[in-house]
C-alpha atoms as a PDB file:
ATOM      1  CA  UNK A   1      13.752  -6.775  -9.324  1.00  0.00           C
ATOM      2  CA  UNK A   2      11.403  -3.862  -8.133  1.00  0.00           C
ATOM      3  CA  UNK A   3       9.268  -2.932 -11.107  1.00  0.00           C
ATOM      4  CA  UNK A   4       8.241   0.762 -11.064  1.00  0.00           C
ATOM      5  CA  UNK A   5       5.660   2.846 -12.784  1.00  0.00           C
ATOM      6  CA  UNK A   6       5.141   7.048 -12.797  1.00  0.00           C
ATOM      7  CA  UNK A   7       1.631   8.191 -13.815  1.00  0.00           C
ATOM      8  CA  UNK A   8       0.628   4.480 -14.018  1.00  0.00           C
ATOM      9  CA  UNK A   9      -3.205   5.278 -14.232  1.00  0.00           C
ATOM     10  CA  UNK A  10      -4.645   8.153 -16.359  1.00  0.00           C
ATOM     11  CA  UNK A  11      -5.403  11.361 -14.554  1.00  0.00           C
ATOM     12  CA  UNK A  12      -9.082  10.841 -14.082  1.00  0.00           C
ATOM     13  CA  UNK A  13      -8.557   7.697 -13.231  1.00  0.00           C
ATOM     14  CA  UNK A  14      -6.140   7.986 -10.161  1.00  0.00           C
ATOM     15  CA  UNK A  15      -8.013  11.113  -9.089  1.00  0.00           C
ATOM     16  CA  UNK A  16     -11.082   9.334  -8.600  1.00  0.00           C
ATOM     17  CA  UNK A  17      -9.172   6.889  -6.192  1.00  0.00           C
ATOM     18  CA  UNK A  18      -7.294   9.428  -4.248  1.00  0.00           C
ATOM     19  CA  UNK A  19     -10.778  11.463  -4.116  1.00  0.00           C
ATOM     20  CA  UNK A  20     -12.386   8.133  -2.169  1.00  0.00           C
ATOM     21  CA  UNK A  21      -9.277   7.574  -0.326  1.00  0.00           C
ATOM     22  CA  UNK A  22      -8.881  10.914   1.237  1.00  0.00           C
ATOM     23  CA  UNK A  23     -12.155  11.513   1.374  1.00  0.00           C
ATOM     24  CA  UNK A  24     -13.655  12.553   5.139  1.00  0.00           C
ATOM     25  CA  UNK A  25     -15.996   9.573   4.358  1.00  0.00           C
ATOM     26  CA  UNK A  26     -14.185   7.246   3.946  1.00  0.00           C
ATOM     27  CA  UNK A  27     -14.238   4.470   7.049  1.00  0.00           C
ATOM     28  CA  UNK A  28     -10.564   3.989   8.298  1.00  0.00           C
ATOM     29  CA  UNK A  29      -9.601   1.483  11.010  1.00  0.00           C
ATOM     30  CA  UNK A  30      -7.458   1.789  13.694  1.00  0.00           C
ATOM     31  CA  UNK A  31      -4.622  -0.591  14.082  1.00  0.00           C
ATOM     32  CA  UNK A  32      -2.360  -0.674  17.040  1.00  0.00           C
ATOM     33  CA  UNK A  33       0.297  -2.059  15.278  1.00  0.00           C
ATOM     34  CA  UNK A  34       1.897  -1.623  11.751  1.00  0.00           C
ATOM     35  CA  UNK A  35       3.842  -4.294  11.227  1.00  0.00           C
ATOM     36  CA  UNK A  36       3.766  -6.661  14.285  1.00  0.00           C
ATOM     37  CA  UNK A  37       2.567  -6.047  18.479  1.00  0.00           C
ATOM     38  CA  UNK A  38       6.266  -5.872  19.214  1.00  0.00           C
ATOM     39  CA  UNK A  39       6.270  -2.303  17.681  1.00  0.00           C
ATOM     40  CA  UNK A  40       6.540   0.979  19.715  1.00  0.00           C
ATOM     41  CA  UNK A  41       3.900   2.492  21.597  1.00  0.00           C
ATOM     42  CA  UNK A  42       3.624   5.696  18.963  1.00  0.00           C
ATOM     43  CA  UNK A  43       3.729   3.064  15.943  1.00  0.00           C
ATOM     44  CA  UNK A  44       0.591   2.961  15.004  1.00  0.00           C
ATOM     45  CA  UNK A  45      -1.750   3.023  11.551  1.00  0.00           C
ATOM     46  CA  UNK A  46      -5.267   3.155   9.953  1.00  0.00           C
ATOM     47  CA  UNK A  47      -6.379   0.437   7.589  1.00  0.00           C
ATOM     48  CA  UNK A  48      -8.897  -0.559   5.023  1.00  0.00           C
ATOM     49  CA  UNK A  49      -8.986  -4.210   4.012  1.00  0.00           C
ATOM     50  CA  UNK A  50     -10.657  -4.436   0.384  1.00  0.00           C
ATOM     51  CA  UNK A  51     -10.132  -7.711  -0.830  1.00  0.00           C
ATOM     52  CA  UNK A  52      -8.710 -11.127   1.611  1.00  0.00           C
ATOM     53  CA  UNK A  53      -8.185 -14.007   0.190  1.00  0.00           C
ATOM     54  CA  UNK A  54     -11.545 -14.812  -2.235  1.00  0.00           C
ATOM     55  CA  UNK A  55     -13.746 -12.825  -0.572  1.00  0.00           C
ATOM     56  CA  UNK A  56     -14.912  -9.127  -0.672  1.00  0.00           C
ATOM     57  CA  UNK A  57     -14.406  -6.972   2.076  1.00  0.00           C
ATOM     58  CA  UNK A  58     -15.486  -3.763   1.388  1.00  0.00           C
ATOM     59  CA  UNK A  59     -18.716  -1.798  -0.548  1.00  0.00           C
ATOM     60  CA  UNK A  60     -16.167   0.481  -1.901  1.00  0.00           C
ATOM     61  CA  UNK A  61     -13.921  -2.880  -3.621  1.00  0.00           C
ATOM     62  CA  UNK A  62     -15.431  -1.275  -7.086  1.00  0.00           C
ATOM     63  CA  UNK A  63     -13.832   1.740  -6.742  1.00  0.00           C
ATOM     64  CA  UNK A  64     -10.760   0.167  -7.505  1.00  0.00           C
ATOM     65  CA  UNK A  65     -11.688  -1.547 -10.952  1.00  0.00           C
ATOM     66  CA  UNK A  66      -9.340   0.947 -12.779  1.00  0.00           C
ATOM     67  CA  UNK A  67      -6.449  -0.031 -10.795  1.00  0.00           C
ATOM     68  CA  UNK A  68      -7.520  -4.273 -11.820  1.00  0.00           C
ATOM     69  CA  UNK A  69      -7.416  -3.699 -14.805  1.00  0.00           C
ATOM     70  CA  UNK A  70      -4.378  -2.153 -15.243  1.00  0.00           C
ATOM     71  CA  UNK A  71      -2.743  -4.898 -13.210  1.00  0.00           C
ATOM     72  CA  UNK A  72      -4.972  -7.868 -14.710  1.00  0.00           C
ATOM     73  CA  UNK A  73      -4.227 -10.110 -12.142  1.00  0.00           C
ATOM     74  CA  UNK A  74      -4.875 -13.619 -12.399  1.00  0.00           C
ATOM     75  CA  UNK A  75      -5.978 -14.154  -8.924  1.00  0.00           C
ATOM     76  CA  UNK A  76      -6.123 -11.353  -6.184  1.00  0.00           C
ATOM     77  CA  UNK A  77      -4.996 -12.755  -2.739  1.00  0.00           C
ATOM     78  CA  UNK A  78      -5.501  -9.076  -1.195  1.00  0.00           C
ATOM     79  CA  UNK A  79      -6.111  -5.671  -1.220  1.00  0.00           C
ATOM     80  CA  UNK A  80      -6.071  -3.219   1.567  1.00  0.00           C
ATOM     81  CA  UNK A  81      -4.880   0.576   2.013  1.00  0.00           C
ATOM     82  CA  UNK A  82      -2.987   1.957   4.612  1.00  0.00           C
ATOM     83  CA  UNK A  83      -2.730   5.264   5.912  1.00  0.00           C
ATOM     84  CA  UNK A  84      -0.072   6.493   8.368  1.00  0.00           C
ATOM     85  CA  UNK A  85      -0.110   9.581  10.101  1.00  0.00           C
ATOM     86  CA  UNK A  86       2.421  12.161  10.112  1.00  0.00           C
ATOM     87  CA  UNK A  87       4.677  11.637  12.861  1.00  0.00           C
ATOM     88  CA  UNK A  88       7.618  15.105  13.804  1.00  0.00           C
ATOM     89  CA  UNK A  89      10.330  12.936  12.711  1.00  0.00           C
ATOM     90  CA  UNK A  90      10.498  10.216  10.058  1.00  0.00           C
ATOM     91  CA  UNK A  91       9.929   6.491  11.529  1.00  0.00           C
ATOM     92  CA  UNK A  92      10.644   3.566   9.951  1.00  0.00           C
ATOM     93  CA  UNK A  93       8.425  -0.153   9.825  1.00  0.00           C
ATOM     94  CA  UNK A  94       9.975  -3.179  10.387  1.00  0.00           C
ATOM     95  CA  UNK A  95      11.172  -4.974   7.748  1.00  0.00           C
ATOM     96  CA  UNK A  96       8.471  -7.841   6.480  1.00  0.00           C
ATOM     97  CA  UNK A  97       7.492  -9.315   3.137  1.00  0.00           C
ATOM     98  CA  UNK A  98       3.861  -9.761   2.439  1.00  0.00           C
ATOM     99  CA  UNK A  99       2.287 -12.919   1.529  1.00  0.00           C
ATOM    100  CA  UNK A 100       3.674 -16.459   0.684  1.00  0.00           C
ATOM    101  CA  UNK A 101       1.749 -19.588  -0.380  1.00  0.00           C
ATOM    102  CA  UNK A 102       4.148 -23.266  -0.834  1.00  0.00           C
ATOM    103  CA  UNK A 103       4.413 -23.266  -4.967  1.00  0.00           C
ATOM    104  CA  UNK A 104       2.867 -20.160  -5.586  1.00  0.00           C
ATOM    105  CA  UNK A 105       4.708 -16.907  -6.997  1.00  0.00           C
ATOM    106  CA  UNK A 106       2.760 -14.123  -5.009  1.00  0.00           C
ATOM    107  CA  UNK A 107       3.386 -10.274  -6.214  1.00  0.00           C
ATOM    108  CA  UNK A 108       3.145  -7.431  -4.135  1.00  0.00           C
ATOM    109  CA  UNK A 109       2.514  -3.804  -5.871  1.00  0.00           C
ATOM    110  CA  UNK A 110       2.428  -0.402  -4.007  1.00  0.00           C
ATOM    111  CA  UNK A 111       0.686   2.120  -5.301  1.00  0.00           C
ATOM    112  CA  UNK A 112       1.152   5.230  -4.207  1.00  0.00           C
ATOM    113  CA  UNK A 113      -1.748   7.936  -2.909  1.00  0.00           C
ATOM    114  CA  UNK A 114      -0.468  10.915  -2.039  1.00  0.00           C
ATOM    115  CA  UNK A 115       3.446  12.611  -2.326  1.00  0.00           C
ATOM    116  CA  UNK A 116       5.020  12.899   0.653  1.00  0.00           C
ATOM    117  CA  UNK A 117       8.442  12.159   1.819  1.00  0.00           C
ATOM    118  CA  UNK A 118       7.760   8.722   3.280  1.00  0.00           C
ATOM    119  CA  UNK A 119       9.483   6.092   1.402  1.00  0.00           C
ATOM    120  CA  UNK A 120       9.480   2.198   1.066  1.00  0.00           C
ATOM    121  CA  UNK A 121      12.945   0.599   1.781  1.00  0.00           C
ATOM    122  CA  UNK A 122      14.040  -3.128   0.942  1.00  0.00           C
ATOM    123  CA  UNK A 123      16.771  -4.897   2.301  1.00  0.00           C
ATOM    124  CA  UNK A 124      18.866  -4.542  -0.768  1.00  0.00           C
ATOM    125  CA  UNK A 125      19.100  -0.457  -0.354  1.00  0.00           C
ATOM    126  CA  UNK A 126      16.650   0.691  -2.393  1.00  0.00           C
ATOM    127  CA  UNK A 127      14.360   3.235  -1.430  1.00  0.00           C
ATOM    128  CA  UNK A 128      11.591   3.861  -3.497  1.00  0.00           C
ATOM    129  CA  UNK A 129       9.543   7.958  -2.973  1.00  0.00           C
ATOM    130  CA  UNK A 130       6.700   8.091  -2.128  1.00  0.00           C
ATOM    131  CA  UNK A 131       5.250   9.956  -5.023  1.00  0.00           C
ATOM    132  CA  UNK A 132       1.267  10.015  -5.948  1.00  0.00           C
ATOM    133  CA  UNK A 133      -0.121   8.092  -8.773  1.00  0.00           C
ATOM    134  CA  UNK A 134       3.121   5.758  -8.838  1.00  0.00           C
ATOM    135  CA  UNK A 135       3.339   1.820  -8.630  1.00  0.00           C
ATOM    136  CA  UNK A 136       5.615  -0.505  -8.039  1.00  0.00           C
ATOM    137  CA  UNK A 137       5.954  -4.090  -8.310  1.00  0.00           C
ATOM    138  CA  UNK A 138       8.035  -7.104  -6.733  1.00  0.00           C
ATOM    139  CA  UNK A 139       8.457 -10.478  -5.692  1.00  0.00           C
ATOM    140  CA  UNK A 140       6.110 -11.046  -2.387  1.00  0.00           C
ATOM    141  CA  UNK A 141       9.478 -12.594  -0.869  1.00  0.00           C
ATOM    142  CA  UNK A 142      11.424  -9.397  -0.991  1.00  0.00           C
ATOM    143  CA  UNK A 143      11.836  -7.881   2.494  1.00  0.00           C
ATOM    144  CA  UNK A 144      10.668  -4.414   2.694  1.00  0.00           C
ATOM    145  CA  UNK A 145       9.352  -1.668   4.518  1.00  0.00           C
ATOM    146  CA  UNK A 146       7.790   1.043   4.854  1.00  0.00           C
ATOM    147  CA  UNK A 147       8.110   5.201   6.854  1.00  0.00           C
ATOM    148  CA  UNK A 148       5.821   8.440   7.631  1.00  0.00           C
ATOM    149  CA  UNK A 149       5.906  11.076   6.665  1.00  0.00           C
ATOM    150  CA  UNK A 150       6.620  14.659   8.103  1.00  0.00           C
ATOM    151  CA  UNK A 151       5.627  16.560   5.382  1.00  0.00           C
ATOM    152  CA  UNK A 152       2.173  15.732   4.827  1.00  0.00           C
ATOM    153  CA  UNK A 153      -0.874  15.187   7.117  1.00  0.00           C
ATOM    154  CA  UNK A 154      -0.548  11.396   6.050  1.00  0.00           C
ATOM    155  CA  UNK A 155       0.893   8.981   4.232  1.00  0.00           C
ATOM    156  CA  UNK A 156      -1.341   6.932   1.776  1.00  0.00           C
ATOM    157  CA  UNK A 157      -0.835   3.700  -0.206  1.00  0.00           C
ATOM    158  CA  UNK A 158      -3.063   0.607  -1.812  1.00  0.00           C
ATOM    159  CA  UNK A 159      -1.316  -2.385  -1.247  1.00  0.00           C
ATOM    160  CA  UNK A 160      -1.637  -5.583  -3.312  1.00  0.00           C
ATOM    161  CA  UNK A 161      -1.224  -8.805  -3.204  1.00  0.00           C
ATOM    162  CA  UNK A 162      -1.884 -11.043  -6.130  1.00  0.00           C
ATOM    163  CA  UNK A 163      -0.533 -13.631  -8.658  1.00  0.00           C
ATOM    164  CA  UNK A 164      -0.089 -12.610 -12.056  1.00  0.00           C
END
């Protein structure tokens, strides 16, 4: 089941996030790759990593305390951004699921930056829009991916991993 949220923080709130996030200061990191090395040469994304498994990664990890405690996770297992660029037609990521631990339920959530018309996709069929201020939820286990966009500059989401 893919939980989904519109307006899931208050306006203030999200704005603050998006303001860091698509801020010209904030550090983004090139990754050659957005889902594995086997993808195509032109399929390609910037990262932020935020929180990995128990530690810290990131000075700006605060930022994101209105996002916590929304969620109230138990226990975070990770938190990073990514940021794909536009691309002139729409491509689409491999399928993957996130993160699985032996007798652990793991969630992931997406929450969504910017509006665009990139979209995540699962296995099952369903697309979800990529629409700003939106978050979803689902079982870590669930196949999924995600596109660019060709509307926008770039298309931005927080994802996160955690156990509820």
């Amino acid at each position: 089941m893919i939980k989904t949220i519109n307006n899931f923080l208050s306006p203030q709130s999200f704005l603050m996030i998006k303001g860091l996030l698509d801020s010209a200061e904030f550090p983004w990191y090139f990754n050659k790759a957005v889902v594995s090395e086997e993808d195509p040469l032109n399929h390609f994304q910037f990262t932020h990593t935020f929180y990995d498994y128990g530690r810290v990664h990131s000075d700006f990890f605060k930022n994101l305390s209105f996002l916590l405690d929304a969620i109230k996770p138990s226990l975070l297992v990770r938190i990073h951004a990514n940021l794909q660029p536009m691309t002139s037609s729409i491509i689409k990521n491999r399928m993957h699921i996130d993160e699985v631990f032996d007798n652990a339920k793991i969630t992931t959530a997406i929450f969504y930056i910017n509006t665009n018309n990139g979209k995540t996709i699962f296995e099952t069929g369903e697309e979800i829009k990529s629409e700003e201020n939106k978050y979803i939820e689902f079982d870590s286990e669930k196949m999924h991916t995600g596109t660019t966009c060709t509307d926008e500059k770039s298309r931005i989401v927080l994802n996160i991993n955690y156990i509820k």
